[in-house]
C-alpha atoms as a PDB file:
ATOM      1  CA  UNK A   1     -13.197 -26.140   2.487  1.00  0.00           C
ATOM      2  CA  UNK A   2     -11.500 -23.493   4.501  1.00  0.00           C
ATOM      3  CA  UNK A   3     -11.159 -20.151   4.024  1.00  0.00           C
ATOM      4  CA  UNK A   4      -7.774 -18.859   3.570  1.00  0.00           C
ATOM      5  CA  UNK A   5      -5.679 -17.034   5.935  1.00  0.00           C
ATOM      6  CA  UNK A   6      -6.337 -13.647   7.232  1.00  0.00           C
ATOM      7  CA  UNK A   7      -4.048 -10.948   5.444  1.00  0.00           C
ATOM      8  CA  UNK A   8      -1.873  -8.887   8.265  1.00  0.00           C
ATOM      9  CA  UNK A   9      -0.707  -5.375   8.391  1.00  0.00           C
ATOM     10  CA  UNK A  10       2.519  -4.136  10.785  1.00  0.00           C
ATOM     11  CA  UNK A  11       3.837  -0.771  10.409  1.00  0.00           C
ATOM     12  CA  UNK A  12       6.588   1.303  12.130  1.00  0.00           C
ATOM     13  CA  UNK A  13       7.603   4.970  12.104  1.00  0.00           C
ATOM     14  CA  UNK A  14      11.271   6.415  11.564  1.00  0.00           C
ATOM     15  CA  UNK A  15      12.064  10.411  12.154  1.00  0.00           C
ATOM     16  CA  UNK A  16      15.007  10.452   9.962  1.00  0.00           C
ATOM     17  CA  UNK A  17      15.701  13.623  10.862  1.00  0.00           C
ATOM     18  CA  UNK A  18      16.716  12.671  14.400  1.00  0.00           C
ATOM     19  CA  UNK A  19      17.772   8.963  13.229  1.00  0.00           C
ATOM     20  CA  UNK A  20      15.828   7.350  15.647  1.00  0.00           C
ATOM     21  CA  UNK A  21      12.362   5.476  16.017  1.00  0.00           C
ATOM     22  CA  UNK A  22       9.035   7.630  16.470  1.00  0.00           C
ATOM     23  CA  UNK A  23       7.482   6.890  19.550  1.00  0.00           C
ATOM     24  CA  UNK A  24       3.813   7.985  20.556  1.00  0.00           C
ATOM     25  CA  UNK A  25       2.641   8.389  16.755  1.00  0.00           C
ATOM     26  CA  UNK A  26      -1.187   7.388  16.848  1.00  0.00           C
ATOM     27  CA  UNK A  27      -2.053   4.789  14.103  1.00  0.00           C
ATOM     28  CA  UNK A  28      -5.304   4.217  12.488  1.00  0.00           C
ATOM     29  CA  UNK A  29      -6.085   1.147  10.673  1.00  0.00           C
ATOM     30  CA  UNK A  30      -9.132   1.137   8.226  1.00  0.00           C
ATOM     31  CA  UNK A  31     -10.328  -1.018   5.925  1.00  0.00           C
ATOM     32  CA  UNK A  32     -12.966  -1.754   2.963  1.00  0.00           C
ATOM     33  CA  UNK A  33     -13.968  -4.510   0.165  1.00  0.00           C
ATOM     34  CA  UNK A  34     -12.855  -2.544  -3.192  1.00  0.00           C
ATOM     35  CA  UNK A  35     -12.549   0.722  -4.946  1.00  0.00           C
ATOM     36  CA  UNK A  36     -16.465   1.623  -3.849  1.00  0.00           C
ATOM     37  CA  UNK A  37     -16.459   0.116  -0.702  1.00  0.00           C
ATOM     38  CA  UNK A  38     -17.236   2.102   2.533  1.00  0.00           C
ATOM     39  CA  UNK A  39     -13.903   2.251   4.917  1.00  0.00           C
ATOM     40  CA  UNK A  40     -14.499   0.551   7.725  1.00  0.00           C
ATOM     41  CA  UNK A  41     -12.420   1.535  11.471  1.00  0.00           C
ATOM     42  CA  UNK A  42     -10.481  -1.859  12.107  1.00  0.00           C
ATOM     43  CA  UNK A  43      -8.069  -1.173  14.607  1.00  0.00           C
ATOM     44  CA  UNK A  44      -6.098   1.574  16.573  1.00  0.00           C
ATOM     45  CA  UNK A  45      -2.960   1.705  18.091  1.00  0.00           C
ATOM     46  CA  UNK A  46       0.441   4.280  18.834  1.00  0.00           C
ATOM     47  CA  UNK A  47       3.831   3.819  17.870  1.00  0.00           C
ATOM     48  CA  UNK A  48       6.205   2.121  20.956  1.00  0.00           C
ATOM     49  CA  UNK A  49       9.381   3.094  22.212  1.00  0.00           C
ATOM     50  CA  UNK A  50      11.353   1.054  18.916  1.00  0.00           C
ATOM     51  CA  UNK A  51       8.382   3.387  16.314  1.00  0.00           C
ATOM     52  CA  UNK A  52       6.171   0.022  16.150  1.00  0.00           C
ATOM     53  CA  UNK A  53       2.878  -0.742  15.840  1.00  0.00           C
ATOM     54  CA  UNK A  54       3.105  -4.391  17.359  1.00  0.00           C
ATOM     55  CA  UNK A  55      -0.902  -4.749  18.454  1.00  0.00           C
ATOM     56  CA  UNK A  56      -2.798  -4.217  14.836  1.00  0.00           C
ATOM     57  CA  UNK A  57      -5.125  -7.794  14.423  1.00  0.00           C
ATOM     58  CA  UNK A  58      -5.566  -9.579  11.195  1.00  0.00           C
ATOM     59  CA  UNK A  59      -7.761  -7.828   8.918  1.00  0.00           C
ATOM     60  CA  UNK A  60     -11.482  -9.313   8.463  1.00  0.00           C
ATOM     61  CA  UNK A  61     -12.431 -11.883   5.708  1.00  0.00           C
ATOM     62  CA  UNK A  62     -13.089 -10.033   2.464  1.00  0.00           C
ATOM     63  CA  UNK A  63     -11.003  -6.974   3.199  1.00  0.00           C
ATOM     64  CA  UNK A  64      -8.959  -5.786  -0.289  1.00  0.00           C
ATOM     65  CA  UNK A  65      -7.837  -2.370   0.738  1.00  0.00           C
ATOM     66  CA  UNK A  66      -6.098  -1.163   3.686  1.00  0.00           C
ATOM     67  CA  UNK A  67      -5.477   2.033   4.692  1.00  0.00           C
ATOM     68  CA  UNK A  68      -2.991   3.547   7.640  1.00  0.00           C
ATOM     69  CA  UNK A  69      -3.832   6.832   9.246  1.00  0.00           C
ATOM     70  CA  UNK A  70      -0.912   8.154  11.195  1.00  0.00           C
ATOM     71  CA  UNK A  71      -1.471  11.484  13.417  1.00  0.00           C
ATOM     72  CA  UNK A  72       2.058  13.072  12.932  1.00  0.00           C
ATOM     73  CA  UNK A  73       1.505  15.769  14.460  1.00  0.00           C
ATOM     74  CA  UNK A  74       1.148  14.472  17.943  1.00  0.00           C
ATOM     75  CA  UNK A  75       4.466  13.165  17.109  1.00  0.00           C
ATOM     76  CA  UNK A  76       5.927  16.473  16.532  1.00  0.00           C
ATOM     77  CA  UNK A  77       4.525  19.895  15.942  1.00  0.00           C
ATOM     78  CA  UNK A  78       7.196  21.184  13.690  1.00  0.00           C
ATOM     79  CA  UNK A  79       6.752  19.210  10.671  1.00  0.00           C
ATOM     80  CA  UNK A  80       4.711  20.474   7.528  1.00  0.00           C
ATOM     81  CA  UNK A  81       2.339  17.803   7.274  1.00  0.00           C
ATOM     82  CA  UNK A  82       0.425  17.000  10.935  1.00  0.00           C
ATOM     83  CA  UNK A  83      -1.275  14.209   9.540  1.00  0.00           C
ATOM     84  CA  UNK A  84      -0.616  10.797   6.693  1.00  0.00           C
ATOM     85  CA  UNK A  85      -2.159   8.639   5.699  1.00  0.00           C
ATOM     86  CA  UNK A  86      -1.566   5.988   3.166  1.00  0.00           C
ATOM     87  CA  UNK A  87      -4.105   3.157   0.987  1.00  0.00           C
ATOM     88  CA  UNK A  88      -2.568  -0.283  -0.234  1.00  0.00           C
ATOM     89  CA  UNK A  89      -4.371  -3.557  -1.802  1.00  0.00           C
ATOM     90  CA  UNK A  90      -4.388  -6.167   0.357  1.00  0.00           C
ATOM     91  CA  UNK A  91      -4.014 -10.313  -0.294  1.00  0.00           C
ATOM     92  CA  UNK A  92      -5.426 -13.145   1.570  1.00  0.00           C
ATOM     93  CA  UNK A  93      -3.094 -15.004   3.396  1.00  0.00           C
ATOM     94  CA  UNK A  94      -0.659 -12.212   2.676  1.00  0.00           C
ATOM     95  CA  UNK A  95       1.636 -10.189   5.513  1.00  0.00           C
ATOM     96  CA  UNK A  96       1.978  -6.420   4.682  1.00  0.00           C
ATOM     97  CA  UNK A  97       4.454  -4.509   6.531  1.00  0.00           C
ATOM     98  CA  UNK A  98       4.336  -0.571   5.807  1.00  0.00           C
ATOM     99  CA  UNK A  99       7.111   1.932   7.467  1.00  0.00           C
ATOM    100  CA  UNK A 100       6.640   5.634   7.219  1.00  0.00           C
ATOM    101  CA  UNK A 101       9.628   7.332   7.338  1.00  0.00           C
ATOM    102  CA  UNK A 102       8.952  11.219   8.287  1.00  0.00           C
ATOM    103  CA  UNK A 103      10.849  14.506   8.486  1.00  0.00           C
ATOM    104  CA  UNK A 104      10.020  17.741   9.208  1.00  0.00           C
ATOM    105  CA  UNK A 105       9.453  18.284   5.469  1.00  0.00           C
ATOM    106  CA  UNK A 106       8.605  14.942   3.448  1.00  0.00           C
ATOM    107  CA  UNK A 107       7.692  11.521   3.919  1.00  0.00           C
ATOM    108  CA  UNK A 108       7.878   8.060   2.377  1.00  0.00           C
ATOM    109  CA  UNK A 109       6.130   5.147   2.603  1.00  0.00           C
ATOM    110  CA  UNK A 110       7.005   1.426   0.963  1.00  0.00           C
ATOM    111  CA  UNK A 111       6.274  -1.773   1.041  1.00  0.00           C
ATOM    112  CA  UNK A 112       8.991  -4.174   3.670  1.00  0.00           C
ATOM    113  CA  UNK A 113       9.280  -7.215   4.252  1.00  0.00           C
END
């Protein structure tokens, strides 16, 4: 019997303050087996030219949470929170894209598609 597919993660970065893609924003990708599980580095990567991660791998067999780091504040040092980061459940087989749309100010985060 074969396991099933590795779950994926993709992410990308607007500034909608400037209406554009962030570019440069350092992105952590950690991961862990449940609520008590020990995060585990998976991957690194930085934000290209259209604010995409396009490099992150599949996560590992057994991972069920997920968690993005992003360093905003090597993106820009004018905004009021220099670093976020953000935990989601994960599902086999399953493709998660997560955007972070930042300004100065706030920040959102959702599941796409």
């Amino acid at each position: 019997m074969s396991s099933p597919p590795a779950a994926t993660v993709s992410t990308h970065v607007l500034d909608t303050s400037a209406g554009r893609p962030a570019a440069g924003v350092p992105v952590r990708l950690a991961v862990r087996t449940g609520r008590d599980g020990e995060w585990q580095p998976h991957a690194e990567s930085s934000t290209d030219g259209d604010g995409r991660c396009r490099d992150l791998p599949a996560l590992p067999e057994g991972a069920a949470w997920a968690r993005l780091h992003f360093d905003t504040g090597s993106y820009s040092d004018v905004g009021f929170f220099p670093e976020v980061s953000t935990v989601f459940a994960v599902a086999p087989g399953e493709h998660h894209h997560v955007p972070l749309l930042l300004s100065p100010f706030g920040y959102s985060v959702y599941r796409g598609s």
